[in-house]
PDB file of N, CA and C in Angstrom:
ATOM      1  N   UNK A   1     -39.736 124.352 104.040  1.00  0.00           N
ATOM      2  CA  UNK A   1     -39.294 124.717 105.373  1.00  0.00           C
ATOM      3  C   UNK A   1     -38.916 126.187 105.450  1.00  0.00           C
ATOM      4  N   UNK A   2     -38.296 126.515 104.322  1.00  0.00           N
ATOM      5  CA  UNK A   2     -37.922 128.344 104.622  1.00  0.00           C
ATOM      6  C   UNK A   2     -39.209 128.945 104.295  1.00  0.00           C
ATOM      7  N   UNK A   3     -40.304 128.910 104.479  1.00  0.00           N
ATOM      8  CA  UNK A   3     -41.794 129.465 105.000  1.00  0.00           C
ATOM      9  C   UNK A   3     -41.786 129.448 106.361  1.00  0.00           C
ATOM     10  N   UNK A   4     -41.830 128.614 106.713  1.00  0.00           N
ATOM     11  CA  UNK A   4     -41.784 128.552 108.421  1.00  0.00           C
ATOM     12  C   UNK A   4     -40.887 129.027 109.097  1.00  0.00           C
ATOM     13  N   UNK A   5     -39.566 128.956 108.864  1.00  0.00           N
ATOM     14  CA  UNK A   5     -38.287 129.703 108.793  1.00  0.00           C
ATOM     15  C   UNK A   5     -38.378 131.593 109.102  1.00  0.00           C
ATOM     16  N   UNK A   6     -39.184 131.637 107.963  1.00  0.00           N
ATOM     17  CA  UNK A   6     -39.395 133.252 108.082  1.00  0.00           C
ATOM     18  C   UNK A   6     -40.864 133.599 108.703  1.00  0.00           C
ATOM     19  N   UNK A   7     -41.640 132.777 108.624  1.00  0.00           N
ATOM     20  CA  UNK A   7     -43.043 133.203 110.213  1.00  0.00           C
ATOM     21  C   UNK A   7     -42.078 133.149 111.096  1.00  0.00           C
ATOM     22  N   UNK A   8     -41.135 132.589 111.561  1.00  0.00           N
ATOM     23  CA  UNK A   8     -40.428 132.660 112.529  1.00  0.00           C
ATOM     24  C   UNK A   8     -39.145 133.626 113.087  1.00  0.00           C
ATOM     25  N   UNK A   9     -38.868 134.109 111.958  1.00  0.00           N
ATOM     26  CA  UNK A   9     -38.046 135.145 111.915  1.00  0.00           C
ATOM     27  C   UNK A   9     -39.179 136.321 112.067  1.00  0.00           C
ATOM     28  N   UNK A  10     -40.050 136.499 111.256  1.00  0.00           N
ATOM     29  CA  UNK A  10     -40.752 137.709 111.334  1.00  0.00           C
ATOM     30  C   UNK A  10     -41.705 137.775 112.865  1.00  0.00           C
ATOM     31  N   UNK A  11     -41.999 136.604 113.231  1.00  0.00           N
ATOM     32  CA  UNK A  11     -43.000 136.983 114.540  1.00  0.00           C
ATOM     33  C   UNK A  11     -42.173 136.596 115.644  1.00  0.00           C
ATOM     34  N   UNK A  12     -41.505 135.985 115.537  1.00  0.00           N
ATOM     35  CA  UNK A  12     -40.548 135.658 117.010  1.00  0.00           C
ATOM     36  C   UNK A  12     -40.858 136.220 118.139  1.00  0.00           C
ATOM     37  N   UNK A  13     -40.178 137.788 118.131  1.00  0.00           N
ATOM     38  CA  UNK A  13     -40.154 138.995 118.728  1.00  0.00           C
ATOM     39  C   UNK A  13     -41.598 139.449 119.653  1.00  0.00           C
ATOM     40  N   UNK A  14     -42.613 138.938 118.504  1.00  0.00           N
ATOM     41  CA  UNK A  14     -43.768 138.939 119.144  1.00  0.00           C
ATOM     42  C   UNK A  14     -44.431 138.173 119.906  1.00  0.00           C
ATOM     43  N   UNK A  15     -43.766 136.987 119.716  1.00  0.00           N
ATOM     44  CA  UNK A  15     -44.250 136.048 121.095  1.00  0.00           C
ATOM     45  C   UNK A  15     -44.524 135.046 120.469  1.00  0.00           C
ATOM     46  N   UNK A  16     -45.029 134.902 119.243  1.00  0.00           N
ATOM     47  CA  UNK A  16     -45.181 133.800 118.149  1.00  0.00           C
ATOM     48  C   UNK A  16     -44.390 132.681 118.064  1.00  0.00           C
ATOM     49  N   UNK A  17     -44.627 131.504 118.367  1.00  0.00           N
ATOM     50  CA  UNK A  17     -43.545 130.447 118.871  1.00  0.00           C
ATOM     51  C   UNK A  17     -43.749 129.273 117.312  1.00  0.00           C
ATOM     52  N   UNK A  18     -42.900 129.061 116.628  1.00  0.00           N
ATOM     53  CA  UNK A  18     -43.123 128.382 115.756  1.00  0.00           C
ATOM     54  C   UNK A  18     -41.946 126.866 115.944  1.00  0.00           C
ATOM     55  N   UNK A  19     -42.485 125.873 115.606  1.00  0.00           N
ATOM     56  CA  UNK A  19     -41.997 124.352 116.363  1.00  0.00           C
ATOM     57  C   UNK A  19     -42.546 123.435 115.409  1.00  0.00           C
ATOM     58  N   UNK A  20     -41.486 122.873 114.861  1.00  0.00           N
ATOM     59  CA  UNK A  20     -41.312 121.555 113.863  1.00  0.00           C
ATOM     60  C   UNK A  20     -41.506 120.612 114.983  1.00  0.00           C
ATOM     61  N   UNK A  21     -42.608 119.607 114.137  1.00  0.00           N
ATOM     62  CA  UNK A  21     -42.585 118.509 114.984  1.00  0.00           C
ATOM     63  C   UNK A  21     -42.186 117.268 113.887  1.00  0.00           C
ATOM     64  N   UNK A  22     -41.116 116.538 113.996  1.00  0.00           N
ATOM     65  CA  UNK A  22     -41.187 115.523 113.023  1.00  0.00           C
ATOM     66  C   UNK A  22     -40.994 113.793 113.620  1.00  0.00           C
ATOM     67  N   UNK A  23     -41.974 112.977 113.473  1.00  0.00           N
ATOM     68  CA  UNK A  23     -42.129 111.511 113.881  1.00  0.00           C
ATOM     69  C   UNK A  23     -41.690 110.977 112.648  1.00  0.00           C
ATOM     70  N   UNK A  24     -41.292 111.165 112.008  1.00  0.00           N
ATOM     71  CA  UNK A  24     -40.879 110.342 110.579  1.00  0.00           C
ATOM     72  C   UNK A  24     -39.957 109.856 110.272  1.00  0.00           C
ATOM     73  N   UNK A  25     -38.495 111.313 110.371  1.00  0.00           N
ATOM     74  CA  UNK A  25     -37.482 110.639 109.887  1.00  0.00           C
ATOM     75  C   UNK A  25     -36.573 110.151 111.094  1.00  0.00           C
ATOM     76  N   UNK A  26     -35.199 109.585 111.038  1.00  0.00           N
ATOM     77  CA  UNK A  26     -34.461 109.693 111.833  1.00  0.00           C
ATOM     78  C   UNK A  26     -33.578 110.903 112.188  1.00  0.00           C
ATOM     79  N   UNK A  27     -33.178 111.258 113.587  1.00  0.00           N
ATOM     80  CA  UNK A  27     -33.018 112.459 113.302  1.00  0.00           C
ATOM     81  C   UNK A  27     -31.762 112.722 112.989  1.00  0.00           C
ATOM     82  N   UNK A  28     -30.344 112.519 112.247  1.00  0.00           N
ATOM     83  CA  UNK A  28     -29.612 112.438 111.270  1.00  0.00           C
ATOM     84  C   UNK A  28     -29.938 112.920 110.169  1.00  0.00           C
ATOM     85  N   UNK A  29     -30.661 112.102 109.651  1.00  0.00           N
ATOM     86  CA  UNK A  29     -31.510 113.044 108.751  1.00  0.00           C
ATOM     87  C   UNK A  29     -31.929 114.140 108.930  1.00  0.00           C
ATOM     88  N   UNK A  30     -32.841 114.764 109.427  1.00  0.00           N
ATOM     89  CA  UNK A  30     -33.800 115.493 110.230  1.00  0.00           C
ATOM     90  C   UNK A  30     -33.148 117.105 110.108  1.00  0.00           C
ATOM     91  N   UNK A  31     -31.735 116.415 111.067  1.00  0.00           N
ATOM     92  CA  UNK A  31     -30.898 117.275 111.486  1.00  0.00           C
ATOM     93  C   UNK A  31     -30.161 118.075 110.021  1.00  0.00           C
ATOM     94  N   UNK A  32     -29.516 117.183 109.449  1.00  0.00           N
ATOM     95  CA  UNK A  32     -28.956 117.543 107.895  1.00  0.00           C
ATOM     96  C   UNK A  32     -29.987 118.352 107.331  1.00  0.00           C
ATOM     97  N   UNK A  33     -31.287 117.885 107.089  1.00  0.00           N
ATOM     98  CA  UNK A  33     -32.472 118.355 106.184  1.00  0.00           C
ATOM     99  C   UNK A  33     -32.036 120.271 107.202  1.00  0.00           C
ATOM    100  N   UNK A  34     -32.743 120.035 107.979  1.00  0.00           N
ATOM    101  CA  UNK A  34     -32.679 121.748 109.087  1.00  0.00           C
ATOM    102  C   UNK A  34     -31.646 122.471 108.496  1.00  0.00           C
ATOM    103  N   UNK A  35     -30.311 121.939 108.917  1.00  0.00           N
ATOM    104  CA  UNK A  35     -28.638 122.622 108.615  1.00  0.00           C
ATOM    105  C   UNK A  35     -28.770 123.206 106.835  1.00  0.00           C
ATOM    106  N   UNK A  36     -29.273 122.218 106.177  1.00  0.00           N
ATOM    107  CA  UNK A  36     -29.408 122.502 104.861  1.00  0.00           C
ATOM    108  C   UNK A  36     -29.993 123.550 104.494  1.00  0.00           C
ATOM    109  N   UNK A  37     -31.456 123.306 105.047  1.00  0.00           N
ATOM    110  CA  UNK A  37     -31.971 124.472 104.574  1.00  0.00           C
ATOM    111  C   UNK A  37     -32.190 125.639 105.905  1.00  0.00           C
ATOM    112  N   UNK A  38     -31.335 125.826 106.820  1.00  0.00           N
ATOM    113  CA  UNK A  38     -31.313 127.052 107.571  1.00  0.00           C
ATOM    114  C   UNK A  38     -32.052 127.247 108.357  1.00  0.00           C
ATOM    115  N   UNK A  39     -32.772 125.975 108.793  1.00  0.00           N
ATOM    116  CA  UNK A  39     -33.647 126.083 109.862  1.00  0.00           C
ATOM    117  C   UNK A  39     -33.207 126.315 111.247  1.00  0.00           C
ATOM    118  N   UNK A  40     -33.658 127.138 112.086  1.00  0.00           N
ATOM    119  CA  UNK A  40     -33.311 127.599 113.314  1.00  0.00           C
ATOM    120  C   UNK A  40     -33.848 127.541 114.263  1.00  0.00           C
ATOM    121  N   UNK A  41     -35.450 127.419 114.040  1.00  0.00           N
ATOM    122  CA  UNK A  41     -36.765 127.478 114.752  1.00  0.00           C
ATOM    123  C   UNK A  41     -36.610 126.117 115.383  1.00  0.00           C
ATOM    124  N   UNK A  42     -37.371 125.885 116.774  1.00  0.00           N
ATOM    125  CA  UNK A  42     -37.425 124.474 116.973  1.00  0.00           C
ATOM    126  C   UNK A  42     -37.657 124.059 117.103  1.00  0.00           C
ATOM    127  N   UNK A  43     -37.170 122.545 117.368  1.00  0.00           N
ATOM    128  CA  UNK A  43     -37.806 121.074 116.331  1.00  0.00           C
ATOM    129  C   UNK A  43     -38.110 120.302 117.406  1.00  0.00           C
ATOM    130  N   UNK A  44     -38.892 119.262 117.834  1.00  0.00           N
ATOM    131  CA  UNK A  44     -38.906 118.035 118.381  1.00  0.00           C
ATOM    132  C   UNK A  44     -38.569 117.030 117.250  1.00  0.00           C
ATOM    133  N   UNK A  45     -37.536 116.171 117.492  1.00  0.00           N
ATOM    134  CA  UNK A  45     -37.891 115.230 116.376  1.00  0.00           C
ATOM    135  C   UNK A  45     -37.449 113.753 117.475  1.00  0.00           C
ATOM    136  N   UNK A  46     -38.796 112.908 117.256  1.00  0.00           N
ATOM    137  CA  UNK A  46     -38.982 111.573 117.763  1.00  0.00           C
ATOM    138  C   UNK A  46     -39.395 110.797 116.672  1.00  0.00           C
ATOM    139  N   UNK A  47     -38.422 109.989 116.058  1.00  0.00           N
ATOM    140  CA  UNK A  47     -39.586 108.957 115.167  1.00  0.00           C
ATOM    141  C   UNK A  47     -39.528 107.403 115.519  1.00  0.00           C
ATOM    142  N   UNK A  48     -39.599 107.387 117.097  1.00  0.00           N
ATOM    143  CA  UNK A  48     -40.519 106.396 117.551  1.00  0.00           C
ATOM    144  C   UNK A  48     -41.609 105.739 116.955  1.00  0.00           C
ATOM    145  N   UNK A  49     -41.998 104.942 117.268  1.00  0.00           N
ATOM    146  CA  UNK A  49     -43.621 103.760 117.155  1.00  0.00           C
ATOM    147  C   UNK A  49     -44.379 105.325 117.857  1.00  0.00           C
ATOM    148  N   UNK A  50     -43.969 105.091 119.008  1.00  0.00           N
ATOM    149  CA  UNK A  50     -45.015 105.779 120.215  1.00  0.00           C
ATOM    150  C   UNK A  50     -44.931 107.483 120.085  1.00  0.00           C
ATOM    151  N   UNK A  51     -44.395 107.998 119.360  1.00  0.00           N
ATOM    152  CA  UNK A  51     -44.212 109.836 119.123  1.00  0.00           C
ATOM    153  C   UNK A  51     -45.573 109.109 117.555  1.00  0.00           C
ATOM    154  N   UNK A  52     -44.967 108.591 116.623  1.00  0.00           N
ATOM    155  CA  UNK A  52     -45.733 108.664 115.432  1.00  0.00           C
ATOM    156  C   UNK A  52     -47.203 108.184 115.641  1.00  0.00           C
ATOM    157  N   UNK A  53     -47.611 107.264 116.663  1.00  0.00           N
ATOM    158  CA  UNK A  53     -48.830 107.052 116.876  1.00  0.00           C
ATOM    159  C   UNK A  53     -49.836 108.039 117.721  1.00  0.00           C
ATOM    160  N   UNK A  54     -48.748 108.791 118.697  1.00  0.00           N
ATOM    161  CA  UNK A  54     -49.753 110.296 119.387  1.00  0.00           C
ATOM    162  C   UNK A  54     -50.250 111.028 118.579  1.00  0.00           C
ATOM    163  N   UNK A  55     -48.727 111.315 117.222  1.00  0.00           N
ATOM    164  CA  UNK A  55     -49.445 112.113 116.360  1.00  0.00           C
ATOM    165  C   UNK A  55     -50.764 112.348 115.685  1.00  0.00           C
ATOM    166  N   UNK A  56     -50.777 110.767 115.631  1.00  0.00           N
ATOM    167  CA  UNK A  56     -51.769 110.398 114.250  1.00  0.00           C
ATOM    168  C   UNK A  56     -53.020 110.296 115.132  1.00  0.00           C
ATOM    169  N   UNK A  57     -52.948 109.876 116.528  1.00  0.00           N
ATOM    170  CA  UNK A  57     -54.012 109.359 117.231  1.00  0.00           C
ATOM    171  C   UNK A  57     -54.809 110.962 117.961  1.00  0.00           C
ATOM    172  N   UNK A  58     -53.790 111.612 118.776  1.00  0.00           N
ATOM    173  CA  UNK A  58     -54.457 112.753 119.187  1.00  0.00           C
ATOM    174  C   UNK A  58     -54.754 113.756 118.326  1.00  0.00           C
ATOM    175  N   UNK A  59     -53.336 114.206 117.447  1.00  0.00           N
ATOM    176  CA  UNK A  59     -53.215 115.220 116.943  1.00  0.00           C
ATOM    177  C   UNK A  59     -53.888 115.105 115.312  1.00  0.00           C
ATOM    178  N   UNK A  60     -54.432 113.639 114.694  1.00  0.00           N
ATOM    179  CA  UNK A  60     -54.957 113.667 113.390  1.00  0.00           C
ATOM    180  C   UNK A  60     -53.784 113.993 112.603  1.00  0.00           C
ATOM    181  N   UNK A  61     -52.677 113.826 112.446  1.00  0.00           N
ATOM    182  CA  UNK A  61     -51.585 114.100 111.421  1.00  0.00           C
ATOM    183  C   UNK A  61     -51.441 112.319 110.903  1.00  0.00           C
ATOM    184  N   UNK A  62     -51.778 112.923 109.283  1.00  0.00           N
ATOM    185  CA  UNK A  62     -51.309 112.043 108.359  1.00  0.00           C
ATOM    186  C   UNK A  62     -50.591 112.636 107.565  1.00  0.00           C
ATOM    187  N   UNK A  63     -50.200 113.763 106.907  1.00  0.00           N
ATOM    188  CA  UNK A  63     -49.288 114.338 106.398  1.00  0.00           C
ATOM    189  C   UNK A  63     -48.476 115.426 106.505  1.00  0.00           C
ATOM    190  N   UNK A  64     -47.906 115.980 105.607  1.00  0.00           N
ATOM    191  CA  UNK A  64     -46.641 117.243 105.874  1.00  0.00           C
ATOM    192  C   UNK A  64     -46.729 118.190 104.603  1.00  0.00           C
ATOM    193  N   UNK A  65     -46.579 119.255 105.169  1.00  0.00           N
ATOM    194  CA  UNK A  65     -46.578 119.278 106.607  1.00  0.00           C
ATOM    195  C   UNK A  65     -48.135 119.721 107.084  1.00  0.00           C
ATOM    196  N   UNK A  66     -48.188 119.651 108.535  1.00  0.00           N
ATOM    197  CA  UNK A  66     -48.672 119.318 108.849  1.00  0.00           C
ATOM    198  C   UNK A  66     -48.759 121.209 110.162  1.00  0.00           C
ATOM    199  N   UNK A  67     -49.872 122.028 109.900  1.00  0.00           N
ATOM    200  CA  UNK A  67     -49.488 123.395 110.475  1.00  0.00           C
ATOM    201  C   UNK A  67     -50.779 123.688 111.707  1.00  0.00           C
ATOM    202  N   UNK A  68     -50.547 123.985 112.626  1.00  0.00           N
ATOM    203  CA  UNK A  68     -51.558 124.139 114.049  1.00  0.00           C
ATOM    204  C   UNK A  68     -50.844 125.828 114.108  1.00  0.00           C
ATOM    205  N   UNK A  69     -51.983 126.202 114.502  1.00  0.00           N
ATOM    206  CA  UNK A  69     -52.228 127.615 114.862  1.00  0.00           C
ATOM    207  C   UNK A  69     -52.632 127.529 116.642  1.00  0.00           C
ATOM    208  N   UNK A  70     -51.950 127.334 118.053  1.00  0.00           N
ATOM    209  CA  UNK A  70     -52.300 127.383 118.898  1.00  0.00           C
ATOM    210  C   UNK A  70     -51.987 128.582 119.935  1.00  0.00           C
ATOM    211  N   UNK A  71     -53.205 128.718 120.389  1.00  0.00           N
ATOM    212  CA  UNK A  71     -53.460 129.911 121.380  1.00  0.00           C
ATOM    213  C   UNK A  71     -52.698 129.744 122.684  1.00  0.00           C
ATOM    214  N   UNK A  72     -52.202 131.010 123.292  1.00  0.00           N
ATOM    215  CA  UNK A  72     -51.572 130.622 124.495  1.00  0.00           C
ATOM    216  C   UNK A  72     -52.624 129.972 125.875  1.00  0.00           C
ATOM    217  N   UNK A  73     -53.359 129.285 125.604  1.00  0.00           N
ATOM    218  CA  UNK A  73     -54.176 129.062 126.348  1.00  0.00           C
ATOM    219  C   UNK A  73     -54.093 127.541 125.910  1.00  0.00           C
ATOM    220  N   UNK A  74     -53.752 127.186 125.081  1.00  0.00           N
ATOM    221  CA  UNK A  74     -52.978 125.278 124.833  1.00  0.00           C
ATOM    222  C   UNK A  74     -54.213 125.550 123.240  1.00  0.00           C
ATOM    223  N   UNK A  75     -55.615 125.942 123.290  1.00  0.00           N
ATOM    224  CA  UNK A  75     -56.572 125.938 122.340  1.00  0.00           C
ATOM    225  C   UNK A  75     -55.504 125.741 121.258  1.00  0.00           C
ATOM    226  N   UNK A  76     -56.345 124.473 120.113  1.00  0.00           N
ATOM    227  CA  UNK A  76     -55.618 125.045 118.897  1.00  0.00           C
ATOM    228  C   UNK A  76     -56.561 125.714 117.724  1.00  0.00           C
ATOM    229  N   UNK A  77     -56.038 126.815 117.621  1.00  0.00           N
ATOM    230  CA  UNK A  77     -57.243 128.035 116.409  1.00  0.00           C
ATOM    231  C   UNK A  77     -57.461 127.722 115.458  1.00  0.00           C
ATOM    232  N   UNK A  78     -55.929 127.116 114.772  1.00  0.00           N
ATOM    233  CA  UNK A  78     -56.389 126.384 113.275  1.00  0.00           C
ATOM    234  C   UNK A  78     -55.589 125.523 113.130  1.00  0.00           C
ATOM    235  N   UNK A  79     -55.791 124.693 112.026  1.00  0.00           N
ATOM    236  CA  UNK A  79     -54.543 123.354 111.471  1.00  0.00           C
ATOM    237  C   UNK A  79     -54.846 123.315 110.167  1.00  0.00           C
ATOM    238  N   UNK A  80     -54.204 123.063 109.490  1.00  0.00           N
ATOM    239  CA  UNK A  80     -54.270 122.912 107.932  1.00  0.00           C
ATOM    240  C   UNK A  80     -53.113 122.215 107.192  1.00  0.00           C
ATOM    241  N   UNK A  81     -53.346 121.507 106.064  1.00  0.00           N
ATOM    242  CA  UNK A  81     -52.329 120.730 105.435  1.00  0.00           C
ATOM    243  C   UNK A  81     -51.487 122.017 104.948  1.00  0.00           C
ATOM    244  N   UNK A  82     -50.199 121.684 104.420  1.00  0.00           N
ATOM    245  CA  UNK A  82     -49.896 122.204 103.064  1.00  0.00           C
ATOM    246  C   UNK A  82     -49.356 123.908 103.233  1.00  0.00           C
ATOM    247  N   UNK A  83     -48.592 123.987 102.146  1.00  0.00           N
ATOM    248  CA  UNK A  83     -48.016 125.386 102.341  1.00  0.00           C
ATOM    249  C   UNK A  83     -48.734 126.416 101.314  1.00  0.00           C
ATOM    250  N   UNK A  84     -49.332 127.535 101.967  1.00  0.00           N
ATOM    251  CA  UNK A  84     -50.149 128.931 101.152  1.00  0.00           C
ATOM    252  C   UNK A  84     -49.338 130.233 101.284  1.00  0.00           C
ATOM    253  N   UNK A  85     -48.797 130.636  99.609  1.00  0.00           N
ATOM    254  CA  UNK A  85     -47.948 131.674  99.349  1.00  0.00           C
ATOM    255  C   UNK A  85     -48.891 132.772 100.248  1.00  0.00           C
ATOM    256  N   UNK A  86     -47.983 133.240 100.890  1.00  0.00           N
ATOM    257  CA  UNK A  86     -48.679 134.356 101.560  1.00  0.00           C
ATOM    258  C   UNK A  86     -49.302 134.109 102.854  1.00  0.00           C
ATOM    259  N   UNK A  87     -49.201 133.169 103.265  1.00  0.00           N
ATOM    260  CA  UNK A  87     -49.726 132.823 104.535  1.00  0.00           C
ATOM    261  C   UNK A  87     -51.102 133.349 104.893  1.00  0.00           C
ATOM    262  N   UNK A  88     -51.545 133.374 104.211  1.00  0.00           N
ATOM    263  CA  UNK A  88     -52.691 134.392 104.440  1.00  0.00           C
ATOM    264  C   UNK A  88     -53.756 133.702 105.814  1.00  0.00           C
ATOM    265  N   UNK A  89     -54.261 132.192 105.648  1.00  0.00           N
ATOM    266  CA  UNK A  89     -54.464 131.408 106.953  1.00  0.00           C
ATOM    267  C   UNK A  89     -53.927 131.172 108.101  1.00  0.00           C
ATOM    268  N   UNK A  90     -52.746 131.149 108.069  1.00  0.00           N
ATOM    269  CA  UNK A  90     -51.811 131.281 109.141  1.00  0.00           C
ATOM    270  C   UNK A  90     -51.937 132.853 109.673  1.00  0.00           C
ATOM    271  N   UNK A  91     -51.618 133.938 108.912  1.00  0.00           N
ATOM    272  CA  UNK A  91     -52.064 135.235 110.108  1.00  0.00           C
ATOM    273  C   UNK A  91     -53.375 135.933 110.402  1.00  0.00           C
ATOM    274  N   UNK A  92     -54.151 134.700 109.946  1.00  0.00           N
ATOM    275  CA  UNK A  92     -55.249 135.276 110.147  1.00  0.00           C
ATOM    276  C   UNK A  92     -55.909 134.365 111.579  1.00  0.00           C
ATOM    277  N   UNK A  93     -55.445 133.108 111.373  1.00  0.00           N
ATOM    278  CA  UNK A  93     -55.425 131.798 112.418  1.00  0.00           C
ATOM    279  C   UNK A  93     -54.644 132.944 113.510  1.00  0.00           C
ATOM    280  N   UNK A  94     -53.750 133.440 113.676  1.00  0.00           N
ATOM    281  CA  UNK A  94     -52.690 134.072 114.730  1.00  0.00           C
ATOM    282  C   UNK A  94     -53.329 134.930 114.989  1.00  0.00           C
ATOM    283  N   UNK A  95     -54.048 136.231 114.422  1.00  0.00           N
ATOM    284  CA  UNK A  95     -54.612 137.019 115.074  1.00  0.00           C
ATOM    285  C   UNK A  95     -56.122 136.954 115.601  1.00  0.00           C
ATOM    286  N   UNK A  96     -56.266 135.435 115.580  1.00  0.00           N
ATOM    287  CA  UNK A  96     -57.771 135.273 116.137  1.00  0.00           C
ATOM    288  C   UNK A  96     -57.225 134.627 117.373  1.00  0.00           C
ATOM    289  N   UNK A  97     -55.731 133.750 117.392  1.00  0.00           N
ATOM    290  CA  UNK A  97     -55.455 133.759 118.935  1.00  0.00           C
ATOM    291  C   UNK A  97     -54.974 134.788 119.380  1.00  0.00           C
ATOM    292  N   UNK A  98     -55.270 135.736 118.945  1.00  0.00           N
ATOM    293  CA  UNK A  98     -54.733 136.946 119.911  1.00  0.00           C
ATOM    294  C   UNK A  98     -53.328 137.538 119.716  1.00  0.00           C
ATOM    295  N   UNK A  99     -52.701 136.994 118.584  1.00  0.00           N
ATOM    296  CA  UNK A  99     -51.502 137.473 118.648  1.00  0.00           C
ATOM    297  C   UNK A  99     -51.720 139.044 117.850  1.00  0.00           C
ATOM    298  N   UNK A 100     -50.360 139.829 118.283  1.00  0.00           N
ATOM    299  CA  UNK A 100     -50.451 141.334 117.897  1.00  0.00           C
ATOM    300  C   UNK A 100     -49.692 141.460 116.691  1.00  0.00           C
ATOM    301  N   UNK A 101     -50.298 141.875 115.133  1.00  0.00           N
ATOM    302  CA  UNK A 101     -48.984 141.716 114.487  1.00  0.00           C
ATOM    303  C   UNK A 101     -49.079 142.855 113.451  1.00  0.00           C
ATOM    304  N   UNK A 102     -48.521 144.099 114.556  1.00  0.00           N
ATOM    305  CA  UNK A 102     -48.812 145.384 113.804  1.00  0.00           C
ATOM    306  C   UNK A 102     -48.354 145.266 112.576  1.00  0.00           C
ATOM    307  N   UNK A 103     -46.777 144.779 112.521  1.00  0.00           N
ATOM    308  CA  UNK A 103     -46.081 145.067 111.474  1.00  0.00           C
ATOM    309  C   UNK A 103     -46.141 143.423 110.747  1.00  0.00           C
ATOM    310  N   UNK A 104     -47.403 143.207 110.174  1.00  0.00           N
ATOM    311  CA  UNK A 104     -47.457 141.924 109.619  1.00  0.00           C
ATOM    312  C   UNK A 104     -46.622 142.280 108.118  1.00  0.00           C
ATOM    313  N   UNK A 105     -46.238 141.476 107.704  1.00  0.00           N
ATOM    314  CA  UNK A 105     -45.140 141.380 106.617  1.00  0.00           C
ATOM    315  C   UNK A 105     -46.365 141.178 105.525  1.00  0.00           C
ATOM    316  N   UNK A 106     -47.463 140.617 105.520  1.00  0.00           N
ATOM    317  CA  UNK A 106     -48.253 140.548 104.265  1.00  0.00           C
ATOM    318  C   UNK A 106     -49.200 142.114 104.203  1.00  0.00           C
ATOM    319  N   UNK A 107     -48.944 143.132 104.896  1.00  0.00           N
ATOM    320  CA  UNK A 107     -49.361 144.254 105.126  1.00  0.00           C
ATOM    321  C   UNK A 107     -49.023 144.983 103.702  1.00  0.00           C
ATOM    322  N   UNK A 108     -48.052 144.638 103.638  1.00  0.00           N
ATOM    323  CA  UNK A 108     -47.128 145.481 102.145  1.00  0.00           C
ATOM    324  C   UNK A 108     -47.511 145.824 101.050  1.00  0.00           C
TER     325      UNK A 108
END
């Protein structure tokens, strides 16, 4: 979670909207897990029958996490399982929707 944490700290500013979606746990849990590890960014959390079956049914999520790259136009650019040091898919997914990210942090 502190990957997503900091795409979110670093692009915020830019318009970059980053949003936990979780159908799984209860959100007690959910909530503790966030507080714990410093999550700030935000969350939907439903773990309904009917939130966990949209997921799986519209959105194709069977696992976690679970990452969409969507354009301000609703399009989604990319999705991919799993977390990559460096994000390197994720800002590359972002600047094909158009996002601006002069001061990309993997620039360095």
């Amino acid at each position: 979670m502190c990957h997503l944490q900091k795409r979110y700290d670093d692009f915020k500013s830019k318009g970059v909207v980053v949003l936990g979606i979780n159908t799984a746990d209860k959100k007690q849990i959910a909530l503790d897990f966030m507080r714990d590890n410093g999550a700030t960014f935000p969350n939907v959390l439903d773990s309904s029958y009917k939130a966990a079956l949209l997921m799986m049914d519209k959105y194709k999520a069977s696992g976690v996490p679970l990452n969409y790259i969507i354009a301000r136009d609703g399009r989604v650019v990319e999705a991919w399982y799993g977390y990559e040091e460096g994000h390197a898919q994720a800002i590359a997914a972002l600047k094909k929707a158009g996002a601006e990210l002069d001061n990309d942090p993997n620039d360095n």
